[in-house]
C-alpha atoms as a PDB file:
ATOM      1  CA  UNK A   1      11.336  -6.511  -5.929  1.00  0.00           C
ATOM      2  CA  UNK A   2      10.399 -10.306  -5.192  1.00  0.00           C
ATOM      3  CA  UNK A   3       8.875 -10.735  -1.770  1.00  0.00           C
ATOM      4  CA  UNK A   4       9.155 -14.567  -0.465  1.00  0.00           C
ATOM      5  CA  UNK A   5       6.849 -16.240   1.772  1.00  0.00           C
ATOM      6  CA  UNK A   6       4.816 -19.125   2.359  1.00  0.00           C
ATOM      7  CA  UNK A   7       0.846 -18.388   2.326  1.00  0.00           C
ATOM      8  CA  UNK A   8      -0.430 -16.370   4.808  1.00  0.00           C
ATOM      9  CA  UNK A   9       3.106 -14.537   5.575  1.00  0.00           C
ATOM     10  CA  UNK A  10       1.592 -11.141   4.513  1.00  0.00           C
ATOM     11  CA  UNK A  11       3.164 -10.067   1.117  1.00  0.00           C
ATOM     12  CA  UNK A  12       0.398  -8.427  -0.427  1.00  0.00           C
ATOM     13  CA  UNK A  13       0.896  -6.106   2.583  1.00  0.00           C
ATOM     14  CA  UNK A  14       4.193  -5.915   2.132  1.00  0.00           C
ATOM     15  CA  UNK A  15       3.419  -4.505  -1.523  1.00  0.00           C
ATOM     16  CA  UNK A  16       1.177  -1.986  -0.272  1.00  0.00           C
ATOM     17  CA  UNK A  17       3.784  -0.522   2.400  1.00  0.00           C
ATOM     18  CA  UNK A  18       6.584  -0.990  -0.255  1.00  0.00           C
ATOM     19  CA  UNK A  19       4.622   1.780  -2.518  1.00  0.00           C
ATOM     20  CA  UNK A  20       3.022   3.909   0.082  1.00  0.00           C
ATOM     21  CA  UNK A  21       6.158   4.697   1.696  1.00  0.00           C
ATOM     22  CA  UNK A  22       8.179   5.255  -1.569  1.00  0.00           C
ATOM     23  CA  UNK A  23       7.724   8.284  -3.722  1.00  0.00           C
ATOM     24  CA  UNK A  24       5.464   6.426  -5.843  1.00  0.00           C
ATOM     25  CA  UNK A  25       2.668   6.121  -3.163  1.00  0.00           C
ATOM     26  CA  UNK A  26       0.315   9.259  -5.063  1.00  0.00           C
ATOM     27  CA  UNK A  27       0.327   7.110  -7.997  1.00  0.00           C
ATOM     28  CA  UNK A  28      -1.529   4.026  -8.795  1.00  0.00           C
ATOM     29  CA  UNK A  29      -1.439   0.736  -7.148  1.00  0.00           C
ATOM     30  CA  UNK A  30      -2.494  -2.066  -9.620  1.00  0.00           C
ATOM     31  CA  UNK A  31      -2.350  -5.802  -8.925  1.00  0.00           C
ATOM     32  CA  UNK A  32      -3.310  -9.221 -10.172  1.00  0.00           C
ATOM     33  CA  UNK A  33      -2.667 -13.035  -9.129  1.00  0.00           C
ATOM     34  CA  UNK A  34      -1.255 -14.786 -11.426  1.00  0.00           C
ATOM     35  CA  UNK A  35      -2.943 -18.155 -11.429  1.00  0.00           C
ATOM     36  CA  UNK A  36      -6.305 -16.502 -10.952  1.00  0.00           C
ATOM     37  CA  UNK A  37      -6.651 -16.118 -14.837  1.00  0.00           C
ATOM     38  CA  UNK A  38      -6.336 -18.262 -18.295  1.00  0.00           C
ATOM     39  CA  UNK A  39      -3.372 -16.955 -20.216  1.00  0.00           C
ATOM     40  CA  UNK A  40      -5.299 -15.563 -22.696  1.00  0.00           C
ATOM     41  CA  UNK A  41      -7.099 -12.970 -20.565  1.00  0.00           C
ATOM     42  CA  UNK A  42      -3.943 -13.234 -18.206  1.00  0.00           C
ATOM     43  CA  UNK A  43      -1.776 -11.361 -21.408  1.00  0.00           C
ATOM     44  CA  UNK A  44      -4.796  -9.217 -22.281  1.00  0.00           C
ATOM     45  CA  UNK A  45      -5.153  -7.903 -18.317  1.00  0.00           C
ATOM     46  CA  UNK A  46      -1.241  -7.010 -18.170  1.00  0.00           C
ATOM     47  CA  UNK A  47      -0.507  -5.560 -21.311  1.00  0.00           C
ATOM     48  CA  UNK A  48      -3.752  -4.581 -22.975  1.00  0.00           C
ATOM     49  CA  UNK A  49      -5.968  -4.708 -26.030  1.00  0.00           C
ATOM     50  CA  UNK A  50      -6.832  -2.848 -29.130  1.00  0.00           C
ATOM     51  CA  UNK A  51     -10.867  -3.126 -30.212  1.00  0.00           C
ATOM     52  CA  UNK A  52     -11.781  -6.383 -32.098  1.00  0.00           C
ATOM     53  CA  UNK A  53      -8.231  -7.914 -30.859  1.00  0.00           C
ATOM     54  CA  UNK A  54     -10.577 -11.379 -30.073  1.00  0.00           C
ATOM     55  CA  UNK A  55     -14.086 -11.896 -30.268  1.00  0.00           C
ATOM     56  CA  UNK A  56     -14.838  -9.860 -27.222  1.00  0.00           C
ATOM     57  CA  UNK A  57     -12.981  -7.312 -27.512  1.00  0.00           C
ATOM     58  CA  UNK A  58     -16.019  -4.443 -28.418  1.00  0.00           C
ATOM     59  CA  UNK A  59     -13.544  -1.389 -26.999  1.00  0.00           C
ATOM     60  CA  UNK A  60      -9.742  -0.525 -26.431  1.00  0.00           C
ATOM     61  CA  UNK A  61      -8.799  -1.578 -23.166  1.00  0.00           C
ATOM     62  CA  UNK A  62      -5.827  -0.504 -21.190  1.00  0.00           C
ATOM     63  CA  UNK A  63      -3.674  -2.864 -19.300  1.00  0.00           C
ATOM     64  CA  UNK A  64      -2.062  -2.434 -15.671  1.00  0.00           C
ATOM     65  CA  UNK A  65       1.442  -1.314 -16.831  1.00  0.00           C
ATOM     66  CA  UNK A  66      -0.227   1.362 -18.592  1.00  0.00           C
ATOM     67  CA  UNK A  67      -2.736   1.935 -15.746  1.00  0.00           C
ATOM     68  CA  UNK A  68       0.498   2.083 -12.824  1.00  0.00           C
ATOM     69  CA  UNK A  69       2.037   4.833 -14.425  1.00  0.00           C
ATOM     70  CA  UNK A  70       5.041   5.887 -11.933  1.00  0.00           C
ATOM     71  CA  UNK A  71       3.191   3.886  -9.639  1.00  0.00           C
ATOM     72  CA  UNK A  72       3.451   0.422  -8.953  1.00  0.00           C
ATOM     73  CA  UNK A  73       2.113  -3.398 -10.464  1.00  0.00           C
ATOM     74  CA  UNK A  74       2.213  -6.429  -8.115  1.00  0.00           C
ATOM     75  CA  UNK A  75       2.278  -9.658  -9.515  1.00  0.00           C
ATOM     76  CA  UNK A  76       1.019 -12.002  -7.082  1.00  0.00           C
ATOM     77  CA  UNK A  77       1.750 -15.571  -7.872  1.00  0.00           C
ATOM     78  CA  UNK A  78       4.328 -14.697 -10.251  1.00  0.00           C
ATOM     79  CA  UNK A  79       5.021 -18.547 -10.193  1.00  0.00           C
ATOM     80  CA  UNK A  80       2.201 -19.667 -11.756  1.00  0.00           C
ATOM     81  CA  UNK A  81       2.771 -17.128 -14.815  1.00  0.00           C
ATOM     82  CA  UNK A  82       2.858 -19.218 -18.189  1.00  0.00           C
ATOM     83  CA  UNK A  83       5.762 -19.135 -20.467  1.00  0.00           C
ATOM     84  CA  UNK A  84       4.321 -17.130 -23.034  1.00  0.00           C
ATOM     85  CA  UNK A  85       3.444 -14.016 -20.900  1.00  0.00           C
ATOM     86  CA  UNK A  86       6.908 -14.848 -18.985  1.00  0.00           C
ATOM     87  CA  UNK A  87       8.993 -13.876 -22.418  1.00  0.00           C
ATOM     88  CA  UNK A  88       6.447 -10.917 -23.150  1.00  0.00           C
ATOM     89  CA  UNK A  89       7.192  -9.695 -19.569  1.00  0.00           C
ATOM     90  CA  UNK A  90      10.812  -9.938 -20.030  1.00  0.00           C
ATOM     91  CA  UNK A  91      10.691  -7.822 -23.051  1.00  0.00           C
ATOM     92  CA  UNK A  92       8.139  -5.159 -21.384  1.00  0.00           C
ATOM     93  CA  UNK A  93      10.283  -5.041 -18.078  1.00  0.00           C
ATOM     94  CA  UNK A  94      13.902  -4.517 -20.944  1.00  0.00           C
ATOM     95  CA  UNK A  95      12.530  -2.200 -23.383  1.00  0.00           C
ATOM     96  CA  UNK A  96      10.276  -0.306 -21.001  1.00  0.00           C
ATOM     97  CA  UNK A  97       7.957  -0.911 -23.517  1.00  0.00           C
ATOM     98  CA  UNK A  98       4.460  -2.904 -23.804  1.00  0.00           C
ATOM     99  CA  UNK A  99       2.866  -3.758 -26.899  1.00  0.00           C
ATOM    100  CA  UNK A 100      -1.176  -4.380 -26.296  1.00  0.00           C
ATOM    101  CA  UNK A 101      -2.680  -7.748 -27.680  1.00  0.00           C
ATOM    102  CA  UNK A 102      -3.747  -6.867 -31.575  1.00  0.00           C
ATOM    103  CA  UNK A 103      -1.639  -3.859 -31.970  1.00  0.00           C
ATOM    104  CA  UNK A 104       1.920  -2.775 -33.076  1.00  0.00           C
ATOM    105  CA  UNK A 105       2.102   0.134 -31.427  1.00  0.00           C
ATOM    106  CA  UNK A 106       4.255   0.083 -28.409  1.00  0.00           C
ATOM    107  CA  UNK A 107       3.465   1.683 -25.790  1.00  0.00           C
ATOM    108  CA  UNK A 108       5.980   3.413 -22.622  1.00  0.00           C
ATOM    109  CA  UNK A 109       5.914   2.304 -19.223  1.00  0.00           C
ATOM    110  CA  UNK A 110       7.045   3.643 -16.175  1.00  0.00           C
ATOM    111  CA  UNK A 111       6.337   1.692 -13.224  1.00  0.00           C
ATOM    112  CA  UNK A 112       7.947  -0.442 -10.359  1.00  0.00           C
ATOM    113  CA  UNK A 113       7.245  -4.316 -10.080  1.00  0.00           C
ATOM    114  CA  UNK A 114       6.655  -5.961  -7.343  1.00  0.00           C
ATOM    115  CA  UNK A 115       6.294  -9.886  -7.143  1.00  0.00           C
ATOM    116  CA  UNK A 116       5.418 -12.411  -4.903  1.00  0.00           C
ATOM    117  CA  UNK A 117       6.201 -16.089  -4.848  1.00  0.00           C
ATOM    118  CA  UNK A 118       5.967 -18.878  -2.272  1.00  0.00           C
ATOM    119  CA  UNK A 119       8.207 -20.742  -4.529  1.00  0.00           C
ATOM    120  CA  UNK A 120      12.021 -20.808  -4.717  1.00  0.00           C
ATOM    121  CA  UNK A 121      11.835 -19.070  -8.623  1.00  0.00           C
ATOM    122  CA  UNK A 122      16.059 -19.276  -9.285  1.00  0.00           C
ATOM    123  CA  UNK A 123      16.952 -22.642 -10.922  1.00  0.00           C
ATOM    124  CA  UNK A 124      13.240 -23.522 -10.953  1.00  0.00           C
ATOM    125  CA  UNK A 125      13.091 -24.873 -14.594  1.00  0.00           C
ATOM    126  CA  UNK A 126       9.069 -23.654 -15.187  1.00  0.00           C
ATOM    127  CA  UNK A 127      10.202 -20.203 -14.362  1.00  0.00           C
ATOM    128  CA  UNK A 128      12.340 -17.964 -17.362  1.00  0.00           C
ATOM    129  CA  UNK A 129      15.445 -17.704 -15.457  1.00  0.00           C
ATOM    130  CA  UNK A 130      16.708 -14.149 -17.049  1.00  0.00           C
ATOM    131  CA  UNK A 131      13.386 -13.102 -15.728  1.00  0.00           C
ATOM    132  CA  UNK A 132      13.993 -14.094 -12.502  1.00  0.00           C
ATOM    133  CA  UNK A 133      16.736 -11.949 -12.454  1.00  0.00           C
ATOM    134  CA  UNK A 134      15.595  -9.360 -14.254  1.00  0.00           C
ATOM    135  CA  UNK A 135      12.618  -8.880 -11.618  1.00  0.00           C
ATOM    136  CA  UNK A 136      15.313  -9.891  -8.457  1.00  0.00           C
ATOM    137  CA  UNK A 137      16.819  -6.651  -8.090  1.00  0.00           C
ATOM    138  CA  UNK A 138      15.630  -7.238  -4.405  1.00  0.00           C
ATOM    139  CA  UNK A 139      14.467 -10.210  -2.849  1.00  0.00           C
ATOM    140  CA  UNK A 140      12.934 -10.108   0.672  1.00  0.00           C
ATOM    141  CA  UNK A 141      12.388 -13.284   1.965  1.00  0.00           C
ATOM    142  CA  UNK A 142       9.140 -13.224   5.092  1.00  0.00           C
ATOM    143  CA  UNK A 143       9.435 -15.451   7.380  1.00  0.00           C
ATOM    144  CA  UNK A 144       6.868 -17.588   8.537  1.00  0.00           C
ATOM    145  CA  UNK A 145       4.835 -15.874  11.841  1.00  0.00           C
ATOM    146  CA  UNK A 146       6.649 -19.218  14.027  1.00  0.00           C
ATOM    147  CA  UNK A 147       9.828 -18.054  13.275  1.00  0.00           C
ATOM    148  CA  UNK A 148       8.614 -14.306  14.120  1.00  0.00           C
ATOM    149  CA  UNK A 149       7.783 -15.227  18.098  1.00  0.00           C
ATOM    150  CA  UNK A 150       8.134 -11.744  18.951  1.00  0.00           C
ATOM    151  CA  UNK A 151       5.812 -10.419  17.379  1.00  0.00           C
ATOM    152  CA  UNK A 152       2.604 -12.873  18.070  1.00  0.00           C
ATOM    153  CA  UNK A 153       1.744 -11.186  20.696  1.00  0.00           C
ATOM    154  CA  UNK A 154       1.806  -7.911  19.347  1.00  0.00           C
ATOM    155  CA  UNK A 155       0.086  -8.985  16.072  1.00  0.00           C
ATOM    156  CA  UNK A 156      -2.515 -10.694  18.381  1.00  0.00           C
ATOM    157  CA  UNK A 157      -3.448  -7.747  20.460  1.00  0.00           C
ATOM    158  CA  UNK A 158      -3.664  -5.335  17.533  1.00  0.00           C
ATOM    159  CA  UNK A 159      -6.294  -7.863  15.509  1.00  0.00           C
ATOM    160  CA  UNK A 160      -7.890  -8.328  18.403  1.00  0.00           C
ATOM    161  CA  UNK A 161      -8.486  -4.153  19.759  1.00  0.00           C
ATOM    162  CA  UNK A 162      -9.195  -3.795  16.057  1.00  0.00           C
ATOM    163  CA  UNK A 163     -11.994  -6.097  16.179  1.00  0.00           C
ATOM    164  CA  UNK A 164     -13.264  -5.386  19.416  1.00  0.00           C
ATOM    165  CA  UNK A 165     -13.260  -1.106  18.087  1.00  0.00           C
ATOM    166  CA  UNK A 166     -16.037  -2.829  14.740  1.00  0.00           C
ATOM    167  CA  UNK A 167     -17.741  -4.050  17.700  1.00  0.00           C
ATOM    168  CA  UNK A 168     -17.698  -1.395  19.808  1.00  0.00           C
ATOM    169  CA  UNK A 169     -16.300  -3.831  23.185  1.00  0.00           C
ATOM    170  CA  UNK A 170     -14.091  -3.918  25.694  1.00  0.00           C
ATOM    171  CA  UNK A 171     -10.763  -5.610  25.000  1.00  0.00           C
ATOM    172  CA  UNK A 172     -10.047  -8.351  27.555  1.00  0.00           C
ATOM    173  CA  UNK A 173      -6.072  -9.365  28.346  1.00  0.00           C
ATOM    174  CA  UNK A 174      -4.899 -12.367  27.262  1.00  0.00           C
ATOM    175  CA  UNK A 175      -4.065 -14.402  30.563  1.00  0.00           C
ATOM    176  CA  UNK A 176      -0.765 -16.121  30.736  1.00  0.00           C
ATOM    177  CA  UNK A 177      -1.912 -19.295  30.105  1.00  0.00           C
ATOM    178  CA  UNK A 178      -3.254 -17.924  26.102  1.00  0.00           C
ATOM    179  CA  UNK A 179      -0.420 -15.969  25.503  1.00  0.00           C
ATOM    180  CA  UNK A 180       1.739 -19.322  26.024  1.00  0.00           C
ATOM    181  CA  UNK A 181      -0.754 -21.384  23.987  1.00  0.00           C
ATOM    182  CA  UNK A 182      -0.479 -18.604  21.316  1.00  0.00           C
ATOM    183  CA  UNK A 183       3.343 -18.752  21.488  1.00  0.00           C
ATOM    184  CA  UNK A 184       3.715 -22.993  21.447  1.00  0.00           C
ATOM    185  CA  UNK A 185       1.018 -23.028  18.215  1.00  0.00           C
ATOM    186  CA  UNK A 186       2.630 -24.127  14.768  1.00  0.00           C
ATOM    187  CA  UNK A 187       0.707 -21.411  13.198  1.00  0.00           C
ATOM    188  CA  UNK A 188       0.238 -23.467   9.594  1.00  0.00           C
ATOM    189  CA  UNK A 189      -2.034 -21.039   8.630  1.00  0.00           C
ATOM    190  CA  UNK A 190       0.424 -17.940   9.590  1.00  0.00           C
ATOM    191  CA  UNK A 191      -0.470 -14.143   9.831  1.00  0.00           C
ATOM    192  CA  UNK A 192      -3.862 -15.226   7.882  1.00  0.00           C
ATOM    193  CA  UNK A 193      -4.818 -18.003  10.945  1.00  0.00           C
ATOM    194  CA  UNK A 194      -3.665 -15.281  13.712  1.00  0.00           C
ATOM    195  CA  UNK A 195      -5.968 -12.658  12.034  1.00  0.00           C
ATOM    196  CA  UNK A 196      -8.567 -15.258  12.509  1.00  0.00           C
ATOM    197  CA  UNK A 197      -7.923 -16.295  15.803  1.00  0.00           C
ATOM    198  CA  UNK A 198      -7.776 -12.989  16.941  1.00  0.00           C
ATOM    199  CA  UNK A 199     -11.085 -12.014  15.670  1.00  0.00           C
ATOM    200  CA  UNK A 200     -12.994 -15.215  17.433  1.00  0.00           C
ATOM    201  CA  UNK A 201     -11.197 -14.461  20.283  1.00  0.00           C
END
């Protein structure tokens, strides 16, 4: 599955519901962003390592596939994925198969991927396009909270009894006057800004 969404748009919560209402959701949930690593610890973190694979490498280490066993492995950022871990990942995601970093042993997986992007991936030339399709069997495309009016309210007033429940408060109604200045607001920031929002307010 590739979720689609600017930043902010809530796909890492999309992920979450994805698996805990599918008959995966008593099995792992793994998940790592993309452009948060180098690609050498990037490959090591997805697939694995044997002991004395690279200089650090003082134990076996298993990576996520292995760790999401029936359950499930979002990629966030899948964008920013370099080339080298894009053909490995192609391989892993055909042969249901991934071989850890210093070994030849290949290993099963069984596991449902779930990606997330804020950037068109098909005909994007830094992005393997028979991965692309390999991971698109769905694509859900979230839109941004501005094109979601009906539900800024409702997102609003949840945030904001949430926050006032931590703080142990009584929730005051939004007058008129806020819920129209919520509803005429750009929202750049999306569901991330309204969480915000709702919390100072």
């Amino acid at each position: 599955i590739i979720l689609l969404g600017e930043n902010g748009t809530g796909k890492d919560l999309f992920s979450r519901a994805i698996h805990n209402e599918s008959n995966r959701k008593d099995f792992p949930f793994v998940t790592i962003n993309c452009s948060s690593l180098p690609d050498t610890l990037l490959e090591s973190e997805l697939f694995g390592y044997e002991k004395g694979a690279f200089t650090d490498a003082k134990a076996q280490k298993k990576g996520l596939f292995e760790i999401a066993e029936n359950g499930t492995v979002f990629l966030d950022e899948i964008d920013s994925l370099p080339i080298k871990a894009q053909a490995k990942l192609l391989l892993a995601i055909a042969d249901k198969v991934v071989t850890p970093v210093g070994s030849n042993v290949q290993i099963p997986i069984h596991c449902r991927i779930v990606s997330a992007t804020k950037t068109e991936l098909r005909n994007n030339k830094n992005f393997r396009q028979d991965l692309f399709f390999s991971l698109q069997v769905t694509e859900l495309r979230l839109p941004d909270v501005k094109q979601r009016e009906e539900d800024i309210i409702e997102l609003f007033n949840y945030f904001a009894l949430r926050q006032c429940s931590h703080l142990a408060t009584e929730y005051q109604p939004l007058s008129d006057e806020g819920k129209k200045k919520l509803l005429t607001y750009e929202w750049p920031g999306n569901v991330r800004e309204l969480v915000n929002v709702a919390i100072r307010y």
